[in-house]
C-alpha atoms as a PDB file:
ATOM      1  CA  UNK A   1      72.159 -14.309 -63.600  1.00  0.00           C
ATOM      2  CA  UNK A   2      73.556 -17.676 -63.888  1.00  0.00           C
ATOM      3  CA  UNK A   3      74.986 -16.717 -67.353  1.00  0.00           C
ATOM      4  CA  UNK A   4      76.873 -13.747 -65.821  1.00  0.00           C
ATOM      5  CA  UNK A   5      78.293 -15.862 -62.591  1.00  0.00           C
ATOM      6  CA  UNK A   6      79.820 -18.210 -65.344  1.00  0.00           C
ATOM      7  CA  UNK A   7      81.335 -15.794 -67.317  1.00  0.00           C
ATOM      8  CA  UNK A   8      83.227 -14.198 -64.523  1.00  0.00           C
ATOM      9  CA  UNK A   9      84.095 -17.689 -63.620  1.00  0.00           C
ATOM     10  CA  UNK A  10      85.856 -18.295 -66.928  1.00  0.00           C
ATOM     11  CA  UNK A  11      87.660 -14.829 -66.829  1.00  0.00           C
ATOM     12  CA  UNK A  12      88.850 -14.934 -63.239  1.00  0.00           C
ATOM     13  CA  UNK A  13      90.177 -18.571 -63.769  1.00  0.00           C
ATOM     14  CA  UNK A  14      91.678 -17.389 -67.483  1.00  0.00           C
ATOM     15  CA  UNK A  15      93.177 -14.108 -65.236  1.00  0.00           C
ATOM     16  CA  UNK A  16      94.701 -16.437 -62.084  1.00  0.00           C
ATOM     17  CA  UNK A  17      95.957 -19.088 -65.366  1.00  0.00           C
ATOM     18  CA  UNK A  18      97.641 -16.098 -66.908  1.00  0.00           C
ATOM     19  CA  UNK A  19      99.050 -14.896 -63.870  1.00  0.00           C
ATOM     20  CA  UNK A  20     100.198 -18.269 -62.658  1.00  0.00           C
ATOM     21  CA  UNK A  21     102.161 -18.881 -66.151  1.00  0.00           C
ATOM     22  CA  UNK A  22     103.591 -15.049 -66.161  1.00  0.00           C
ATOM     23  CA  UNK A  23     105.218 -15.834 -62.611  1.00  0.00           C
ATOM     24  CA  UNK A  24     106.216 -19.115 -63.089  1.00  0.00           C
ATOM     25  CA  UNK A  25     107.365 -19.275 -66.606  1.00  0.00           C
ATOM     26  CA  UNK A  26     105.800 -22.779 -66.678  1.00  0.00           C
ATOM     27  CA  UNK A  27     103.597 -23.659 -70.016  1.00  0.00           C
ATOM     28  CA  UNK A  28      99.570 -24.654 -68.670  1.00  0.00           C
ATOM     29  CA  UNK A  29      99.205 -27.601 -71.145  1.00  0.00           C
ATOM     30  CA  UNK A  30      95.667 -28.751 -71.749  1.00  0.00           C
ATOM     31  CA  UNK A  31      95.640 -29.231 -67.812  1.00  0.00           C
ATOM     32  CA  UNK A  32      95.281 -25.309 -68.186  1.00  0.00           C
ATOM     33  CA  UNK A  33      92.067 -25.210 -70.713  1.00  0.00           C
ATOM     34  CA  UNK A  34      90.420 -27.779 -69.140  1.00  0.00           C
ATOM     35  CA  UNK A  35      90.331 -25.563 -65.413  1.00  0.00           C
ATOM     36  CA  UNK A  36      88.922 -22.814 -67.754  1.00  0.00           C
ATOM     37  CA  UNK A  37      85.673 -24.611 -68.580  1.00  0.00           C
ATOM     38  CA  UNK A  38      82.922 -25.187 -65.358  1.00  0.00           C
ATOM     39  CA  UNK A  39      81.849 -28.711 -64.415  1.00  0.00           C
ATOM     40  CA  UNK A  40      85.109 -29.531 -65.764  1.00  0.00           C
ATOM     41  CA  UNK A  41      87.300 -27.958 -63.043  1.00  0.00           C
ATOM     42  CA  UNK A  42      85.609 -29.789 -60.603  1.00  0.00           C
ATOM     43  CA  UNK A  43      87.254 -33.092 -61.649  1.00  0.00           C
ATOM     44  CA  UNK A  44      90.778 -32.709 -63.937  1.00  0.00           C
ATOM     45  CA  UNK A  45      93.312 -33.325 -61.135  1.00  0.00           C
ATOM     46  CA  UNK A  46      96.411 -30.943 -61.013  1.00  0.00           C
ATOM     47  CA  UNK A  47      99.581 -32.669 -61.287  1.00  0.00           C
ATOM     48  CA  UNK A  48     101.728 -31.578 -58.083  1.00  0.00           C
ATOM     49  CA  UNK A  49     104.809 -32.991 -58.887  1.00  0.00           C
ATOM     50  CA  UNK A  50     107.218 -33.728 -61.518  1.00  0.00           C
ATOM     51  CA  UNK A  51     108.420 -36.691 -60.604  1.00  0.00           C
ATOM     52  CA  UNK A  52     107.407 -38.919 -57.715  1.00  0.00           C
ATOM     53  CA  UNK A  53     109.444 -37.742 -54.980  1.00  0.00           C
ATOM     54  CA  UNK A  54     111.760 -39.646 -52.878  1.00  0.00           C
ATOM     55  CA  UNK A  55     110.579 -41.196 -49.932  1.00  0.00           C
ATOM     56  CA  UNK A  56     112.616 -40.247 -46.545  1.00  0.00           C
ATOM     57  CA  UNK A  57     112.198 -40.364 -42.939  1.00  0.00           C
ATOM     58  CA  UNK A  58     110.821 -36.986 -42.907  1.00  0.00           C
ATOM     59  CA  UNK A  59     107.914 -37.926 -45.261  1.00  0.00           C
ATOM     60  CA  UNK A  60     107.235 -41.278 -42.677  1.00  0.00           C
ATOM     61  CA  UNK A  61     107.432 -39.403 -39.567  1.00  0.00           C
ATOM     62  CA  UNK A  62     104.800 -36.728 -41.556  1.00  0.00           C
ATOM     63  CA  UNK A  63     102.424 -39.674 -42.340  1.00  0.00           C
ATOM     64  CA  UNK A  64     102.681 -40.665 -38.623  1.00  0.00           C
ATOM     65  CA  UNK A  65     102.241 -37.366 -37.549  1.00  0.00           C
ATOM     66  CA  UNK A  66      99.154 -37.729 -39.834  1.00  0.00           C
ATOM     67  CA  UNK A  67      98.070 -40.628 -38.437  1.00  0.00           C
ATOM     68  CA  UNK A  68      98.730 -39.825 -34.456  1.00  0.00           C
ATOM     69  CA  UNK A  69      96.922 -36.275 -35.362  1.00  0.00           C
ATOM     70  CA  UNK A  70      93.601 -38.179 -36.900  1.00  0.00           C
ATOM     71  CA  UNK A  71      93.871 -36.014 -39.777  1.00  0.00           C
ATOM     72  CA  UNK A  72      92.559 -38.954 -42.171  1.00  0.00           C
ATOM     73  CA  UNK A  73      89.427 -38.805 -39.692  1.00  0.00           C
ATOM     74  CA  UNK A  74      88.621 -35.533 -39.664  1.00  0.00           C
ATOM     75  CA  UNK A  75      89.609 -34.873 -43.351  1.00  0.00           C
ATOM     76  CA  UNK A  76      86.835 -37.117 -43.564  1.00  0.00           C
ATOM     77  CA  UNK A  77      84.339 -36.068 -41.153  1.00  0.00           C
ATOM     78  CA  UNK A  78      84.691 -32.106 -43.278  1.00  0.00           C
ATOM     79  CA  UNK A  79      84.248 -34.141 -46.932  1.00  0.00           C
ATOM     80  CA  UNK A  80      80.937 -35.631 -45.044  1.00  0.00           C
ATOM     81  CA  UNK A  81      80.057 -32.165 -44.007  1.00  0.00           C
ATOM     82  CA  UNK A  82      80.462 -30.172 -46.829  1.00  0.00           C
ATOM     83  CA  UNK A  83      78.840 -33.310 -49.026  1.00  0.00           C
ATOM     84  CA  UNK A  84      76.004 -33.124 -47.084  1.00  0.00           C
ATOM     85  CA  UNK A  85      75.695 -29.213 -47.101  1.00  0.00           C
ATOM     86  CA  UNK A  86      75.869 -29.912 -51.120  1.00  0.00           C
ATOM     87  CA  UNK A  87      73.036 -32.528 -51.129  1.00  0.00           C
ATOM     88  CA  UNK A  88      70.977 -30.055 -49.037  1.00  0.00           C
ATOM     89  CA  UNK A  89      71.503 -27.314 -51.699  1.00  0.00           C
ATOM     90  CA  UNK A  90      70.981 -29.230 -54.483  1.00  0.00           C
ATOM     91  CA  UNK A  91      67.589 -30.641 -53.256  1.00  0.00           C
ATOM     92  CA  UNK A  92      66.912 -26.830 -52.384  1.00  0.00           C
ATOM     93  CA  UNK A  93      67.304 -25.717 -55.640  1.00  0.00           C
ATOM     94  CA  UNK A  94      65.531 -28.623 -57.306  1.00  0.00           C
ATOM     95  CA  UNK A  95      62.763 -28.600 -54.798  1.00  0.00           C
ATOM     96  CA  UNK A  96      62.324 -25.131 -53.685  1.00  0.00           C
ATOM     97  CA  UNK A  97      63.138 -22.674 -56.887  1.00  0.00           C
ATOM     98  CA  UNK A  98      62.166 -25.532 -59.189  1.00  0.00           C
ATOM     99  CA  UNK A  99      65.370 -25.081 -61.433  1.00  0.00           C
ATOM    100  CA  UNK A 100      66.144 -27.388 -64.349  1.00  0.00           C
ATOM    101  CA  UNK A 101      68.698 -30.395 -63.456  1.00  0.00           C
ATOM    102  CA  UNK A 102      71.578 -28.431 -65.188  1.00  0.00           C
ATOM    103  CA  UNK A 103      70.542 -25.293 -63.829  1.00  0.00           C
ATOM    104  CA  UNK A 104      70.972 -26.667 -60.422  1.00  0.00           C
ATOM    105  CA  UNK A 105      74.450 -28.484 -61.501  1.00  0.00           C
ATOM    106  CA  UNK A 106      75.917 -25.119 -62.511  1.00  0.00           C
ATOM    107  CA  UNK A 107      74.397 -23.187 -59.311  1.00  0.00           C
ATOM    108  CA  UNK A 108      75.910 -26.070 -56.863  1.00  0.00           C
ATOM    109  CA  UNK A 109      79.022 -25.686 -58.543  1.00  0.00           C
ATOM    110  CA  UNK A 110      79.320 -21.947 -58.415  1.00  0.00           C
ATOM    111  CA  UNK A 111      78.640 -22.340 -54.410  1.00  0.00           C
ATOM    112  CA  UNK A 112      81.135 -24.750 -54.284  1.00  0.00           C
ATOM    113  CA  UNK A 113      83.789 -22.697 -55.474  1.00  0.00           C
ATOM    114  CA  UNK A 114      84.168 -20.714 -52.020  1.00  0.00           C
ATOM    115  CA  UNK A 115      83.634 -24.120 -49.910  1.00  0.00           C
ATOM    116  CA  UNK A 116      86.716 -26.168 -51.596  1.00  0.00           C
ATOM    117  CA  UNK A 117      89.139 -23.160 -51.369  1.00  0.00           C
ATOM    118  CA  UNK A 118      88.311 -23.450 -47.912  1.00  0.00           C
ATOM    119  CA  UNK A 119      88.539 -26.959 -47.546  1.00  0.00           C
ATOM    120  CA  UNK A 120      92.158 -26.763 -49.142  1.00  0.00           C
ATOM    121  CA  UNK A 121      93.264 -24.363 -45.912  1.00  0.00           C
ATOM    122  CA  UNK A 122      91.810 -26.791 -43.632  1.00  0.00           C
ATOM    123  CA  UNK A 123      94.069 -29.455 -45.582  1.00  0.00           C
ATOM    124  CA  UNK A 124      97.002 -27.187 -45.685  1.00  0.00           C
ATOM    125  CA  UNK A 125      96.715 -26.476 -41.653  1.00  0.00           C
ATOM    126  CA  UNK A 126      96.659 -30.418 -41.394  1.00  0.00           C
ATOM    127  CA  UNK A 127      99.712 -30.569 -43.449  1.00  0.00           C
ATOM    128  CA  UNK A 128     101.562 -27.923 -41.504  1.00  0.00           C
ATOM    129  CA  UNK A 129     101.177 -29.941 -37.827  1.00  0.00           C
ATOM    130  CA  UNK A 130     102.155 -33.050 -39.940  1.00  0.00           C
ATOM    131  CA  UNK A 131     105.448 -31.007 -40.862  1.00  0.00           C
ATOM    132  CA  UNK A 132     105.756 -29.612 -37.348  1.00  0.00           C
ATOM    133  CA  UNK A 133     105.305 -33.134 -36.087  1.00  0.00           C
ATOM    134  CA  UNK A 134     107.923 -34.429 -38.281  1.00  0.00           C
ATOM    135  CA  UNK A 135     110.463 -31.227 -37.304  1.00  0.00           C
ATOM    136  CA  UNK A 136     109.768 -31.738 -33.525  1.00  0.00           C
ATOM    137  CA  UNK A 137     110.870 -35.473 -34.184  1.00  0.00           C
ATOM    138  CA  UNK A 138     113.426 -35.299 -36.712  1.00  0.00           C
ATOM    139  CA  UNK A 139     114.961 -31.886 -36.276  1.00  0.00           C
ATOM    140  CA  UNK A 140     116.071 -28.900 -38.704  1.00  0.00           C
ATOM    141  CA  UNK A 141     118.561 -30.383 -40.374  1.00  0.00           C
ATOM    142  CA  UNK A 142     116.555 -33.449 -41.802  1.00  0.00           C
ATOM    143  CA  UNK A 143     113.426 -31.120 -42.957  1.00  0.00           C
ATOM    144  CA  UNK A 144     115.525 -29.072 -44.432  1.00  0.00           C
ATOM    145  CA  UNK A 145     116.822 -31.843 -46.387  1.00  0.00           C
ATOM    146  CA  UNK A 146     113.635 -33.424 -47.041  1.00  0.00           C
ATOM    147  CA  UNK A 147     111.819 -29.867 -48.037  1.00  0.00           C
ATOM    148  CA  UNK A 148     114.804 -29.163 -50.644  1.00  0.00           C
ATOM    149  CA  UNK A 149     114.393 -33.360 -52.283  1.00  0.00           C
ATOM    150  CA  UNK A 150     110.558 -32.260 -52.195  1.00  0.00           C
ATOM    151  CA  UNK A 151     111.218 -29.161 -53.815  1.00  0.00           C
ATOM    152  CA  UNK A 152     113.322 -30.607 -56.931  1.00  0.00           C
ATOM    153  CA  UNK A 153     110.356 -32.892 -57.581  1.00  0.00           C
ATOM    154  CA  UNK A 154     107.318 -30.440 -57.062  1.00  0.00           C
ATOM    155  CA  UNK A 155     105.926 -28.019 -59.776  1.00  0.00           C
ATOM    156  CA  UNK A 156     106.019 -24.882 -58.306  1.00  0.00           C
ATOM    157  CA  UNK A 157     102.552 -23.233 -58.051  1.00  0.00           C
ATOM    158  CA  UNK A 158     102.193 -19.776 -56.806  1.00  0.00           C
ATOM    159  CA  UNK A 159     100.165 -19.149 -53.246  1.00  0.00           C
ATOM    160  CA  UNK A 160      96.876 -18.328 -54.743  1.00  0.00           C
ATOM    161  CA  UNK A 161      97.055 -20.721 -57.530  1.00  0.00           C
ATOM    162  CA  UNK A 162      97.640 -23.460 -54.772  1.00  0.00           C
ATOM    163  CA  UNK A 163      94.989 -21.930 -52.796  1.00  0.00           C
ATOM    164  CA  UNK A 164      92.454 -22.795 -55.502  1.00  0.00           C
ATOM    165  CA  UNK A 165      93.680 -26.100 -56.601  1.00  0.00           C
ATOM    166  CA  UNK A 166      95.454 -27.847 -54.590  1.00  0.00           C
ATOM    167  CA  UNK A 167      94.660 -29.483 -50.620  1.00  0.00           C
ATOM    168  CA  UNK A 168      98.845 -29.424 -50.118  1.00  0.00           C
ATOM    169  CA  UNK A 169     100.353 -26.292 -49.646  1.00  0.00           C
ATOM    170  CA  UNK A 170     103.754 -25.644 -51.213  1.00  0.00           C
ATOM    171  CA  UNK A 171     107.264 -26.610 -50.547  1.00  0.00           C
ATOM    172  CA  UNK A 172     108.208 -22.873 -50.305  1.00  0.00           C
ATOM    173  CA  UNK A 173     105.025 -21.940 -48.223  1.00  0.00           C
ATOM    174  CA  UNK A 174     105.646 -25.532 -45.724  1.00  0.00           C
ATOM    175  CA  UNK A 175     109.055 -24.673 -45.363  1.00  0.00           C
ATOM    176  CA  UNK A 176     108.395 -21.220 -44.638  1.00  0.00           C
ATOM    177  CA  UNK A 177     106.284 -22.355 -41.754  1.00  0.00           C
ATOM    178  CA  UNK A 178     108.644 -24.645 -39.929  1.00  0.00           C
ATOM    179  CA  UNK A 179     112.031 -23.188 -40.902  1.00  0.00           C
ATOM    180  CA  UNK A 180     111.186 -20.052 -40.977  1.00  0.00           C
ATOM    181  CA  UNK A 181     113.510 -20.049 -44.688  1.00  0.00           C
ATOM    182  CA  UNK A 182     111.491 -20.575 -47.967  1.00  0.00           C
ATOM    183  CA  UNK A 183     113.231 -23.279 -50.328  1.00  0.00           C
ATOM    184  CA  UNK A 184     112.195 -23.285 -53.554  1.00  0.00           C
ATOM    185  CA  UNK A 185     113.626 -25.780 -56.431  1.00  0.00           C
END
């Protein structure tokens, strides 16, 4: 069973890989095999942007809002959760069903899989009242501005692809949210 939840792991990340480069026209890199292979997903970062983008008084006011909101806190207080939920698991499965140390590994990472894509909405959320926060402060004008300097330097990821991989959303998807106008590089 294990064997079987692994290969449909590998072909539904090779499928969303393929779809990602096919609408983006962007090459995966080794970035791209590495995601394919499980354990290894867990921990290769994806790159968000292309170059480090410029800092502006939209991207302070978001950190304040940030800050002011206790995001730091609770993005915390949810790693702690889920991290705890994991440990619980993992002893289950090693105490309980009395599964080999890799067998375990590989079940606590296929549960996992559901949990982090969650974990990235609850991020995104907490970036979206950070960008409000900003707007409400700043105005249109300046996040507008800031969204299209943020959008030169981001690689643009697809909805779903984000969804998987990343905890911020994307420029196009943040500035849909607070101007109501998608800007895209």
């Amino acid at each position: 069973m294990l064997g079987i939840f692994l290969i449909l792991e590998i072909a539904a990340r090779l499928t969303l890989e393929i779809r990602e480069r096919r609408l983006t026209q962007m090459r995966g890199g080794v970035f791209a095999l590495l995601r394919l292979i499980p354990l290894v997903n867990d921990i290769v970062p994806l790159p968000e942007h292309r170059k480090a983008p410029a800092e502006s008084e939209f991207q302070k006011k978001h950190e304040e809002g940030h800050a002011e909101l206790r995001h730091g806190i609770l993005r915390n207080l949810a790693k702690i959760a889920l991290l705890l939920l994991a440990v619980w698991l993992f002893a289950f499965l090693l105490a309980s069903r009395e599964m080999s140390l890799v067998e375990a590994v590989l079940w606590l990472h296929l549960a996992a899989i559901p949990f982090r894509t969650v974990f990235h909405l609850y991020c995104w959320h907490q970036e979206y009242e950070a960008d409000h926060y900003a707007f409400e402060k700043l105005g249109k004008k300046v996040a507008k501005a800031a969204m299209r300097d943020l959008a030169t330097s981001e690689i643009p990821y697809t909805k779903l692809f984000a969804a998987i991989y990343r905890e911020h959303p994307t420029v196009a998807i943040r500035s849909q949210k607070i101007l109501n106008k998608e800007i895209k590089a």
